[in-house]
C-alpha atoms as a PDB file:
ATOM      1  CA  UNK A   1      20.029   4.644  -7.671  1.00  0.00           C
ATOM      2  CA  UNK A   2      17.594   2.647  -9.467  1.00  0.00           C
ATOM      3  CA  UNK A   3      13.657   3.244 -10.588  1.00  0.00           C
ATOM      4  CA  UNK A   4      11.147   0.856  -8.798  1.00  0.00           C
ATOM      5  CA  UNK A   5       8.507  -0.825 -10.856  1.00  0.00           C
ATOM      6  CA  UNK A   6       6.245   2.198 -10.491  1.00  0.00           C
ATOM      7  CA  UNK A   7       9.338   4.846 -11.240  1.00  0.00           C
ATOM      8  CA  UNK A   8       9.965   5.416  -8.032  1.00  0.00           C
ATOM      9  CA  UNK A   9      13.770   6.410  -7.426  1.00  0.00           C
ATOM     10  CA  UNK A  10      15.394   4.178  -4.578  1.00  0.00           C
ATOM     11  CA  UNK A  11      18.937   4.763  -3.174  1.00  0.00           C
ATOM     12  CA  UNK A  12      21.063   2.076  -1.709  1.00  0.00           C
ATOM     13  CA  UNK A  13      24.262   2.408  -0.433  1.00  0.00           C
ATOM     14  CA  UNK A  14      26.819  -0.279  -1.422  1.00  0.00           C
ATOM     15  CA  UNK A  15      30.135  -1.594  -0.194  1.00  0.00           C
ATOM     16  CA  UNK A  16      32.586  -3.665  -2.098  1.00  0.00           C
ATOM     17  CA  UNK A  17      35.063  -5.958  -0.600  1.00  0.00           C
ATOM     18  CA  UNK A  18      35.903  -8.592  -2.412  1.00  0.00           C
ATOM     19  CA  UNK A  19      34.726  -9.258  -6.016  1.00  0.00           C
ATOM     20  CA  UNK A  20      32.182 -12.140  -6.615  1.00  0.00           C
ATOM     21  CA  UNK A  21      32.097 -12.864  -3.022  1.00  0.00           C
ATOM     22  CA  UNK A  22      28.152 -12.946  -1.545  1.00  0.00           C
ATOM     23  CA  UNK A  23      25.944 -10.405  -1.334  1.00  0.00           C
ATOM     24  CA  UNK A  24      24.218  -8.989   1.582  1.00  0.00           C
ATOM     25  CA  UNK A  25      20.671  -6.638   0.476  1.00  0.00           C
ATOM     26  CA  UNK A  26      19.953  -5.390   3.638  1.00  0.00           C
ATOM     27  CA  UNK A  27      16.676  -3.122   4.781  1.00  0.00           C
ATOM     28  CA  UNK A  28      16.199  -1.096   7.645  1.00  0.00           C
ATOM     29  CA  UNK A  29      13.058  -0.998   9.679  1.00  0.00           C
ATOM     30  CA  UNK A  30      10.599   1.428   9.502  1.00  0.00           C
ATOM     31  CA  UNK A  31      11.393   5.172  10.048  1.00  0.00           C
ATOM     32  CA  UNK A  32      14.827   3.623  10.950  1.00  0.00           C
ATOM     33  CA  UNK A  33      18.347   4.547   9.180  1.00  0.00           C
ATOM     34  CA  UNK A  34      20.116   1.523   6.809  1.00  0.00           C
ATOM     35  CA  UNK A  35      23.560   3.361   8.439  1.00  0.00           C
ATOM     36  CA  UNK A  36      21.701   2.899  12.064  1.00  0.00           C
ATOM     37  CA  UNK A  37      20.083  -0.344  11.755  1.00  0.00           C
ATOM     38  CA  UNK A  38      22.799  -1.984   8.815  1.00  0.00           C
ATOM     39  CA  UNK A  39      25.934  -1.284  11.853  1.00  0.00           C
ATOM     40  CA  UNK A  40      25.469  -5.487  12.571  1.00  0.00           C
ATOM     41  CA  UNK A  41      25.676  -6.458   9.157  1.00  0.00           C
ATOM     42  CA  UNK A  42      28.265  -3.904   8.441  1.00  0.00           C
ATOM     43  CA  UNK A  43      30.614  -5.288  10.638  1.00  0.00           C
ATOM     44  CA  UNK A  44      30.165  -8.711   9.763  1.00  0.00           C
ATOM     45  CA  UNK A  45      30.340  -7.947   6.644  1.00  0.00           C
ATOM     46  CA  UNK A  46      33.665  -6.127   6.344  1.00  0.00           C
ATOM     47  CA  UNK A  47      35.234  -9.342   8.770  1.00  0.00           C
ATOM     48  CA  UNK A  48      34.942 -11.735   6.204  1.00  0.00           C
ATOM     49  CA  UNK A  49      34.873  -9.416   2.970  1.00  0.00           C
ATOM     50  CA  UNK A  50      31.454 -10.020   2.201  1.00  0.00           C
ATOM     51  CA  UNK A  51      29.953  -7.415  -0.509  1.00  0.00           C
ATOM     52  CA  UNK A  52      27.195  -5.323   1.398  1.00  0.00           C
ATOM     53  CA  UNK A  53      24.265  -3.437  -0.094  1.00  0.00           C
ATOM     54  CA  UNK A  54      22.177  -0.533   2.437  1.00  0.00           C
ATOM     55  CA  UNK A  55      18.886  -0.175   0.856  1.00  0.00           C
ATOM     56  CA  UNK A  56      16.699   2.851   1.825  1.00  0.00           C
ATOM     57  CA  UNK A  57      12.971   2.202   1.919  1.00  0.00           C
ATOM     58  CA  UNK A  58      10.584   4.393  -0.710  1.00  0.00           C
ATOM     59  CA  UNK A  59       9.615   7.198   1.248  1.00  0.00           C
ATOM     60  CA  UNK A  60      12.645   6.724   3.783  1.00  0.00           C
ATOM     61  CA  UNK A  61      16.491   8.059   3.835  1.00  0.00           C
ATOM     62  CA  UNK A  62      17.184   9.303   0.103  1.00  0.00           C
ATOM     63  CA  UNK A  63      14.775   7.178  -1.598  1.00  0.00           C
ATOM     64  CA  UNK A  64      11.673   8.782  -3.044  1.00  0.00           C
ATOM     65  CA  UNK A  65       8.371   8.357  -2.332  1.00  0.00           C
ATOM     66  CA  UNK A  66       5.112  10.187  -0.951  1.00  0.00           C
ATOM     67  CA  UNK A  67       4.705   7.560   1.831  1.00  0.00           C
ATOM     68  CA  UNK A  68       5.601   3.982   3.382  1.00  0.00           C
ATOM     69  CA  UNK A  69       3.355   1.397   2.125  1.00  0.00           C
ATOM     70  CA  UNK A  70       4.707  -0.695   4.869  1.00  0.00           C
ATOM     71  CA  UNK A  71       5.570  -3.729   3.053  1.00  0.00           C
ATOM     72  CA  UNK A  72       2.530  -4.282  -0.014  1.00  0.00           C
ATOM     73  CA  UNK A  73       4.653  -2.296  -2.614  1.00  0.00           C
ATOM     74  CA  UNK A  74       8.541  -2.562  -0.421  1.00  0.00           C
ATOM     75  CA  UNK A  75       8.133  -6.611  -1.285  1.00  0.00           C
ATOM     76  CA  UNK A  76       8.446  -5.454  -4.731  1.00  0.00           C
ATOM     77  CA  UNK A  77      11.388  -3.135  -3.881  1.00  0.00           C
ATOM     78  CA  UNK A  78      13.081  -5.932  -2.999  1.00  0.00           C
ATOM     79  CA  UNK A  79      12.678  -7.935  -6.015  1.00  0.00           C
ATOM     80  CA  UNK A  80      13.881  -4.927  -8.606  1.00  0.00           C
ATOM     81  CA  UNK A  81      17.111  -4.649  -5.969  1.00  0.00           C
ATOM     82  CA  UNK A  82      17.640  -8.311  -6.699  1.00  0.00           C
ATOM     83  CA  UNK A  83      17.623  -7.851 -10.372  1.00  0.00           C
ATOM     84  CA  UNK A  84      19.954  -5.030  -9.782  1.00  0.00           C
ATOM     85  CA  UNK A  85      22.313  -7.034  -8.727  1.00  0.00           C
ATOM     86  CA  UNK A  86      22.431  -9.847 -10.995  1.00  0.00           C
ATOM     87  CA  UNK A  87      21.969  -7.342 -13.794  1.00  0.00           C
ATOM     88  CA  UNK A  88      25.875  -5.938 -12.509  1.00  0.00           C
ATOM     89  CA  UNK A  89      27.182  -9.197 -10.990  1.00  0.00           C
ATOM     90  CA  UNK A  90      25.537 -11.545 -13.064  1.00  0.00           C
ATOM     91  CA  UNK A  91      23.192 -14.771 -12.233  1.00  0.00           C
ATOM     92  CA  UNK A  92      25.858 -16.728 -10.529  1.00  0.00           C
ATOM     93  CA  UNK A  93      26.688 -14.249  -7.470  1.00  0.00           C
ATOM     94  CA  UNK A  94      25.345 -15.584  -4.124  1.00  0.00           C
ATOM     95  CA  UNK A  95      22.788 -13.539  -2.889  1.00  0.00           C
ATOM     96  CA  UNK A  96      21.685 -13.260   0.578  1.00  0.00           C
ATOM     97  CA  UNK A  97      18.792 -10.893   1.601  1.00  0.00           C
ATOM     98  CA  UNK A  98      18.264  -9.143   5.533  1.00  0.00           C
ATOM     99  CA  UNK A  99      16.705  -7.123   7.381  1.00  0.00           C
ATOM    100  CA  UNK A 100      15.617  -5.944  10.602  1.00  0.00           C
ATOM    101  CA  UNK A 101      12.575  -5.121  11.937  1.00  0.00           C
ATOM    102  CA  UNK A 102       9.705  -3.931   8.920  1.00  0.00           C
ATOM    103  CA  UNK A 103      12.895  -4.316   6.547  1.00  0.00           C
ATOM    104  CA  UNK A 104      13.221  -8.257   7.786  1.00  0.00           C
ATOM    105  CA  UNK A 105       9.217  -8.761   7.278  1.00  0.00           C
ATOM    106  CA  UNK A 106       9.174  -7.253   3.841  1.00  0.00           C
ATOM    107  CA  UNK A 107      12.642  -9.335   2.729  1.00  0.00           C
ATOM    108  CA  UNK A 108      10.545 -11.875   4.205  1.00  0.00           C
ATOM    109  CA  UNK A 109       6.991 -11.159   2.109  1.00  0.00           C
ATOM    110  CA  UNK A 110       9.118 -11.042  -1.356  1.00  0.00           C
ATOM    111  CA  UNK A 111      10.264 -14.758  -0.763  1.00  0.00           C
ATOM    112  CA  UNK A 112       7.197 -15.861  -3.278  1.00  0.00           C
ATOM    113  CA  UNK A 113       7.778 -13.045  -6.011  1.00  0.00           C
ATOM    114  CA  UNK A 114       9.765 -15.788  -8.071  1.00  0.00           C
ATOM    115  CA  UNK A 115      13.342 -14.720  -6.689  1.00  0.00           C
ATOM    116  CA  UNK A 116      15.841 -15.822  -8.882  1.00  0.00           C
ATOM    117  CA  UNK A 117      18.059 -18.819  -7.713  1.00  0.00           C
ATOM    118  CA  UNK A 118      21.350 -16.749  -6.831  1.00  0.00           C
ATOM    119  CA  UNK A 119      19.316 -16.193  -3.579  1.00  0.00           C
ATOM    120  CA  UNK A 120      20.841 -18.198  -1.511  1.00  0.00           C
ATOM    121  CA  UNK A 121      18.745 -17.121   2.040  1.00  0.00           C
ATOM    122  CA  UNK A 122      17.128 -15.235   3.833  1.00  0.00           C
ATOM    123  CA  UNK A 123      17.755 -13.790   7.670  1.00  0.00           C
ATOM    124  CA  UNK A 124      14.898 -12.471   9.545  1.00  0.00           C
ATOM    125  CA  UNK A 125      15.845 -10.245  12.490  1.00  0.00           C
ATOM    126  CA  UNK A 126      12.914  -9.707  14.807  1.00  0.00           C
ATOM    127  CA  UNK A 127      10.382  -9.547  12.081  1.00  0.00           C
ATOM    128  CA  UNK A 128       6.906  -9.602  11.834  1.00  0.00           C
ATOM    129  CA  UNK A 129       3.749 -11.897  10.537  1.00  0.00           C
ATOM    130  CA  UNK A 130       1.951  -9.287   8.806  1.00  0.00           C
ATOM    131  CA  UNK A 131       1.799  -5.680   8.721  1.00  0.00           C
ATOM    132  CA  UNK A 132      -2.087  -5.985   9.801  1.00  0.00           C
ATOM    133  CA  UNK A 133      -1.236  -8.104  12.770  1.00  0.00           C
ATOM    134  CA  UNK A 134       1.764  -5.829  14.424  1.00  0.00           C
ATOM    135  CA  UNK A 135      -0.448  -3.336  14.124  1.00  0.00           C
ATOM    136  CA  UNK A 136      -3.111  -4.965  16.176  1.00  0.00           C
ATOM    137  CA  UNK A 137      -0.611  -6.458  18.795  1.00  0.00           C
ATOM    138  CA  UNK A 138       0.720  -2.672  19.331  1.00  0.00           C
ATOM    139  CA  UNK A 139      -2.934  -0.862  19.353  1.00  0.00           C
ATOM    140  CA  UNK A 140      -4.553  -3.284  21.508  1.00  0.00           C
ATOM    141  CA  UNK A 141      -1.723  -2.122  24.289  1.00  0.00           C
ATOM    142  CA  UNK A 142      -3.242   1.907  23.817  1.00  0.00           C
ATOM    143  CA  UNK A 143      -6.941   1.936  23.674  1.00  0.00           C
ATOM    144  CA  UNK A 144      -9.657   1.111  25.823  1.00  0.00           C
ATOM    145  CA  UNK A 145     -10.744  -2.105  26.284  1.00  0.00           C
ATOM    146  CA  UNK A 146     -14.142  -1.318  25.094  1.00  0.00           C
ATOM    147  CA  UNK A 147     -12.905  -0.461  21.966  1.00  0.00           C
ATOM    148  CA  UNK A 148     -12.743  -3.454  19.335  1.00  0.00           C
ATOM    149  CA  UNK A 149      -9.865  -4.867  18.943  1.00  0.00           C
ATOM    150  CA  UNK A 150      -9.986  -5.270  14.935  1.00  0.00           C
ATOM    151  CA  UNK A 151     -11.525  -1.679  14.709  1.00  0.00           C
ATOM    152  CA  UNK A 152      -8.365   0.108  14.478  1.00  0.00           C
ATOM    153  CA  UNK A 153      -6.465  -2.274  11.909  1.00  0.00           C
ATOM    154  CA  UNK A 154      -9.743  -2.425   9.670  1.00  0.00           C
ATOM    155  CA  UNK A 155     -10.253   1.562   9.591  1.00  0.00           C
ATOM    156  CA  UNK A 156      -6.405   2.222   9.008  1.00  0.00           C
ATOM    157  CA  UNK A 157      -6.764  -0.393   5.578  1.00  0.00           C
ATOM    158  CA  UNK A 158     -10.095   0.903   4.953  1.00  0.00           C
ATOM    159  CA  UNK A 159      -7.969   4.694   4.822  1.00  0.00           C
ATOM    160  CA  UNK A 160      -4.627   2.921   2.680  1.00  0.00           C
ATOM    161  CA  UNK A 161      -7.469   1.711  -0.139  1.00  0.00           C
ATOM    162  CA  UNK A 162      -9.267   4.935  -0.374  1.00  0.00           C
ATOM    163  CA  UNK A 163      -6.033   7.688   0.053  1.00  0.00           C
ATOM    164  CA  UNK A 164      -3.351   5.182  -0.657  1.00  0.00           C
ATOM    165  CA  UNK A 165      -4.700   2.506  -3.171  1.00  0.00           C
ATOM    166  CA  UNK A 166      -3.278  -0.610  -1.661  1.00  0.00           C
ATOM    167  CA  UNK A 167      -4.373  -3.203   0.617  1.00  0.00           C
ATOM    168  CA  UNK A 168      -2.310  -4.014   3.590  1.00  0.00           C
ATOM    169  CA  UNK A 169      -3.463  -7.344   3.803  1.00  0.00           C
ATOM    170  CA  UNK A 170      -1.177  -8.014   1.265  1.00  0.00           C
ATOM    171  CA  UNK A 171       1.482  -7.416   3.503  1.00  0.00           C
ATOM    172  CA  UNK A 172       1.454 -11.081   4.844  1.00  0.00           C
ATOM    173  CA  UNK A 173       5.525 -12.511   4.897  1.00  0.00           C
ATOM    174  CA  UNK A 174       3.820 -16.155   6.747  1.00  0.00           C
ATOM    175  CA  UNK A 175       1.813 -16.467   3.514  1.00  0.00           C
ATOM    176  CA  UNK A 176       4.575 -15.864   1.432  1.00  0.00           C
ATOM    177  CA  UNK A 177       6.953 -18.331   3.289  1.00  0.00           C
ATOM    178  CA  UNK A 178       4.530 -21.036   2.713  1.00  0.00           C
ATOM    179  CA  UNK A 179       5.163 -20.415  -1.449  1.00  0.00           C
ATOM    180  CA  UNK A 180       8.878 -20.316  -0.867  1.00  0.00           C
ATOM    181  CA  UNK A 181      11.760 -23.126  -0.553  1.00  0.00           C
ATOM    182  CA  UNK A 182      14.223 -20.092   0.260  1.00  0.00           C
ATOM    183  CA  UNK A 183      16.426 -21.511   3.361  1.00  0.00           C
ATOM    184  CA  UNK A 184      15.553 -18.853   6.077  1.00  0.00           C
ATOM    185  CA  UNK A 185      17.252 -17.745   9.240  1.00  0.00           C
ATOM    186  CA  UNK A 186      14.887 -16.310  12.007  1.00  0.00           C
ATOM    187  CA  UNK A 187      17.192 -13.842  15.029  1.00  0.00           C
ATOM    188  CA  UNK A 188      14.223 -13.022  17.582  1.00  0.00           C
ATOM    189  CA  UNK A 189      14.468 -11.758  21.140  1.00  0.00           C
ATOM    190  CA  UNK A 190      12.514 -13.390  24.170  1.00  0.00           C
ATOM    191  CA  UNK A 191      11.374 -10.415  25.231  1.00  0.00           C
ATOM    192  CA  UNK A 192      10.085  -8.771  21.998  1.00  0.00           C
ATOM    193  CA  UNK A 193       7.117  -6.218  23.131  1.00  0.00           C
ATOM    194  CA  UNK A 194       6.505  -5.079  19.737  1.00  0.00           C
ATOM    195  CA  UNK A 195       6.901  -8.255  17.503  1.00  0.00           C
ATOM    196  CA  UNK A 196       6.551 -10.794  20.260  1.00  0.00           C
ATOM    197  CA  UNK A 197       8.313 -14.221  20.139  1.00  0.00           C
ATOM    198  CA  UNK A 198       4.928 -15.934  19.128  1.00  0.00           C
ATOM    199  CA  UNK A 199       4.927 -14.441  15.769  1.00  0.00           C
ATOM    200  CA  UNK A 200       8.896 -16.081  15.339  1.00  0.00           C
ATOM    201  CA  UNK A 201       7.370 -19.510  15.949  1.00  0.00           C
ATOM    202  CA  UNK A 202       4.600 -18.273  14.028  1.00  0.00           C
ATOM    203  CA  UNK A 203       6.724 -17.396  10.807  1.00  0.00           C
ATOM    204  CA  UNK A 204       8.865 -20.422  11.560  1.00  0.00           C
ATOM    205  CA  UNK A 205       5.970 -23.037  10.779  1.00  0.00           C
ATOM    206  CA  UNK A 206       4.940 -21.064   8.160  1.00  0.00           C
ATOM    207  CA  UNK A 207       7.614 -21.089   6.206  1.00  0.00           C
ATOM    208  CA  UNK A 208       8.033 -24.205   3.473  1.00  0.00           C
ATOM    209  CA  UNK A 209      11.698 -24.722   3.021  1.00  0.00           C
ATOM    210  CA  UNK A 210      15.227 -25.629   5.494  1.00  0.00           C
ATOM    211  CA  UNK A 211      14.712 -23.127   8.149  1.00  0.00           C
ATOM    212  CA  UNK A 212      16.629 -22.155  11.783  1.00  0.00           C
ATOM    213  CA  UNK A 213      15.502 -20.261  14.855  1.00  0.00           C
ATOM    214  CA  UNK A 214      17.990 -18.486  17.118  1.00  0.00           C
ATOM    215  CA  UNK A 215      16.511 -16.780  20.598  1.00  0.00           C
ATOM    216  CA  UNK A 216      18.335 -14.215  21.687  1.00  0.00           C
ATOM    217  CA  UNK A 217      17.511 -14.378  25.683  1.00  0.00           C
ATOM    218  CA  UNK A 218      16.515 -10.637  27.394  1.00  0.00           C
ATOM    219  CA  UNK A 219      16.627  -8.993  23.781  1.00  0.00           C
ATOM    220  CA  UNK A 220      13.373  -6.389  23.102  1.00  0.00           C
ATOM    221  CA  UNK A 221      12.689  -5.210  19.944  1.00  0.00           C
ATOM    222  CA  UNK A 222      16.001  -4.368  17.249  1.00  0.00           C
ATOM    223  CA  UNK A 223      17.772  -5.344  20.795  1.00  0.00           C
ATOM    224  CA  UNK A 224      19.199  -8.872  19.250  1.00  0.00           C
ATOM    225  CA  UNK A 225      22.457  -7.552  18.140  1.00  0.00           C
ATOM    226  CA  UNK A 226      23.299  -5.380  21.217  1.00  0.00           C
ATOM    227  CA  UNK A 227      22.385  -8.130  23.568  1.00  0.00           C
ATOM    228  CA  UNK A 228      24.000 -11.219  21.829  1.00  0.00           C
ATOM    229  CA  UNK A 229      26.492  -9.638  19.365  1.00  0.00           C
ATOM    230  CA  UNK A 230      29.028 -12.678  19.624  1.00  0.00           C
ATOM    231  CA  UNK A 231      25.994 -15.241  18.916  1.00  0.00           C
ATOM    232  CA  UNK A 232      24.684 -13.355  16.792  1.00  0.00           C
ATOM    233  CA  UNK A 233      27.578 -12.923  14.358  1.00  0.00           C
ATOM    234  CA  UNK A 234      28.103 -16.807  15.269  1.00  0.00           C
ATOM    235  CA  UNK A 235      24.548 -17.616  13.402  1.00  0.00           C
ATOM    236  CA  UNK A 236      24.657 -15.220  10.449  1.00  0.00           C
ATOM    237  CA  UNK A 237      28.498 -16.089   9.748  1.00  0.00           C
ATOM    238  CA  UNK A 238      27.270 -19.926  10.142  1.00  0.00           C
ATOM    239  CA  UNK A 239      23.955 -19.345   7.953  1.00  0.00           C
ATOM    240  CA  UNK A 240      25.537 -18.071   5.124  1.00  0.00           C
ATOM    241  CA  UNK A 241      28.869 -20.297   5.452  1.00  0.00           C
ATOM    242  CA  UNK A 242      26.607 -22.967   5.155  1.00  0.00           C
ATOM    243  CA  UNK A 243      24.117 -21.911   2.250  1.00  0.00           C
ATOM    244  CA  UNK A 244      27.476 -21.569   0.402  1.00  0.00           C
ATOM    245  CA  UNK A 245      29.094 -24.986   0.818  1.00  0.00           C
ATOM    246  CA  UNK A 246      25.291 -26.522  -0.123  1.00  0.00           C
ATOM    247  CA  UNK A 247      25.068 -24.329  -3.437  1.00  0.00           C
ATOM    248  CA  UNK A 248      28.807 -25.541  -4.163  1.00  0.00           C
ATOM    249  CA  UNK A 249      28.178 -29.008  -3.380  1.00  0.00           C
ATOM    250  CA  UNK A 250      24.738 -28.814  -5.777  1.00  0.00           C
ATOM    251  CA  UNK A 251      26.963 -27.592  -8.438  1.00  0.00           C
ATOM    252  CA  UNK A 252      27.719 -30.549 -10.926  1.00  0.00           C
ATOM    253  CA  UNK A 253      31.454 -30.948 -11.656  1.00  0.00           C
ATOM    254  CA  UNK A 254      32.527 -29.520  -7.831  1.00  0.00           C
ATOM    255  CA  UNK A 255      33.354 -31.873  -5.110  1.00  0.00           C
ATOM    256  CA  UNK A 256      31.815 -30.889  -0.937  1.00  0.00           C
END
C-alpha cells in the first residue's frame, strides 16, 4: 500500500522472483481487474523470473478513491509507484512500465512527468490517444447523427471541472510522448473497435524517442494476447531483452 500525492491509498499486488532482476508496473484498464487483465504479463513474467508489480487504479480493486479520473490524476499514480520502487530496490533496478487498455494510455501519459532513468520502457497494449478522443470515437457509434459530434465529450469535461475538479484534456499520452525519449513498445489489434488502429499509428508518430509497432492481425479490443499469445510474448520478451543489453552496454566499465 502506498499514499498517492493527494493521500489517496493505492494497493498493488507484487511478485518476487528473482532479486534485482527488472521490474514490470503493470495497470489494468478501466473497470478491469490487474489479476484479469495482468494474466499476460504474469506468465511472462514468472518464465523468465522477472519481478512483477499489479497496480490497482484509485477508485478500482482495493485502491481508494471516490472515482476514476481516467488518466489526469492515474499519470501521477504512476509516477509515486515508480518512486516506490526505487525507494525499496534502489535507483539502479530496471524498470519497465505496462499496461493494457486505459492502464497502457495512462503508463503512456506519465512518460513526461520526469521518470527517473531506471525506466527502461514502456509497452503500450491497445492504448489510447487521449481520454477525450476514445470517448468521442465510442459516442459517435450511439447517438444520432444530428447530434454534434464534440457535444458529448465537451459536456462530460464541462461536468469533471465543475463535480470533479480536473480537466480531461489533460489526459493526452500523444502529447506526453512527444516530451519523452522513453523507448516504447506499441501491441495493437487490426481490428480494434474501441481504440482503433489509427490512434496506434497515431501514438507511434507522436512519440519522440526509439519506438516499435507490433499488429496483432483479427485482435479487437484487450484481444492481443488471446489472439497472438506466442508473438506476443515473442515482442515483450524481445523489448525488454533488448532495453537491457542497451542500458548494460551504456554502462561505462561493461563490455556489449
Amino acid at each position: 500500500m502506498i499514499q498517492a500525492f493527494d493521500n489517496t491509498k493505492l494497493i498493488g499486488h507484487y511478485y518476487e522472483r528473482e532479486k534485482g532482476a527488472p521490474l514490470i508496473v503493470f495497470f489494468h484498464g478501466l473497470w478491469g481487474h490487474s489479476y484479469l487483465d495482468g494474466v499476460p504479463i504474469y506468465r511472462i513474467t514468472q518464465k523468465h523470473n522477472w519481478n512483477l508489480l499489479l497496480c490497482d487504479l484509485r477508485a478500482q480493486g482495493d485502491s481508494e478513491g471516490e472515482f476514476s479520473t481516467l488518466g489526469v490524476l492515474e499519470k501521477y499514480d504512476c509516477l509515486d509507484w515508480v518512486e516506490w520502487a526505487q525507494n525499496r530496490f534502489g535507483d539502479k533496478n530496471p524498470i519497465f512500465l505496462m499496461g493494457v487498455s486505459m492502464g497502457a494510455s495512462i503508463v503512456m501519459m506519465s512518460s513526461d512527468l520526469e521518470l527517473p532513468d531506471s525506466v527502461y520502457g514502456i509497452i503500450d497494449d491497445c492504448g489510447f490517444t487521449s481520454t477525450l478522443d476514445v470517448i468521442k470515437q465510442n459516442n459517435n457509434k450511439q447517438i444520432s447523427k444530428y447530434i454534434p459530434k464534440n457535444l458529448v465529450p465537451t459536456m462530460l469535461n464541462v461536468g469533471t471541472k465543475i463535480w470533479g475538479s480536473f480537466d480531461l484534456s489533460d489526459a493526452d499520452a500523444c502529447k506526453a510522448l512527444a516530451h519523452t525519449d522513453i523507448p516504447l513498445l506499441i501491441i495493437h489489434g487490426d481490428e480494434d473497435m474501441k481504440a482503433p488502429l489509427s490512434m496506434a499509428y497515431k501514438l507511434y508518430d507522436s512519440c519522440n524517442g526509439e519506438k516499435q509497432l507490433y499488429i496483432v492481425h483479427g485482435a479487437d479490443h484487450t484481444e492481443n494476447y488471446r489472439k497472438d499469445p506466442g508473438g506476443y510474448e515473442k515482442i515483450v520478451t524481445k523489448f525488454i531483452e533488448e532495453r537491457l543489453r542497451q542500458k548494460k552496454c551504456q554502462t561505462p566499465g561493461t563490455k556489449p
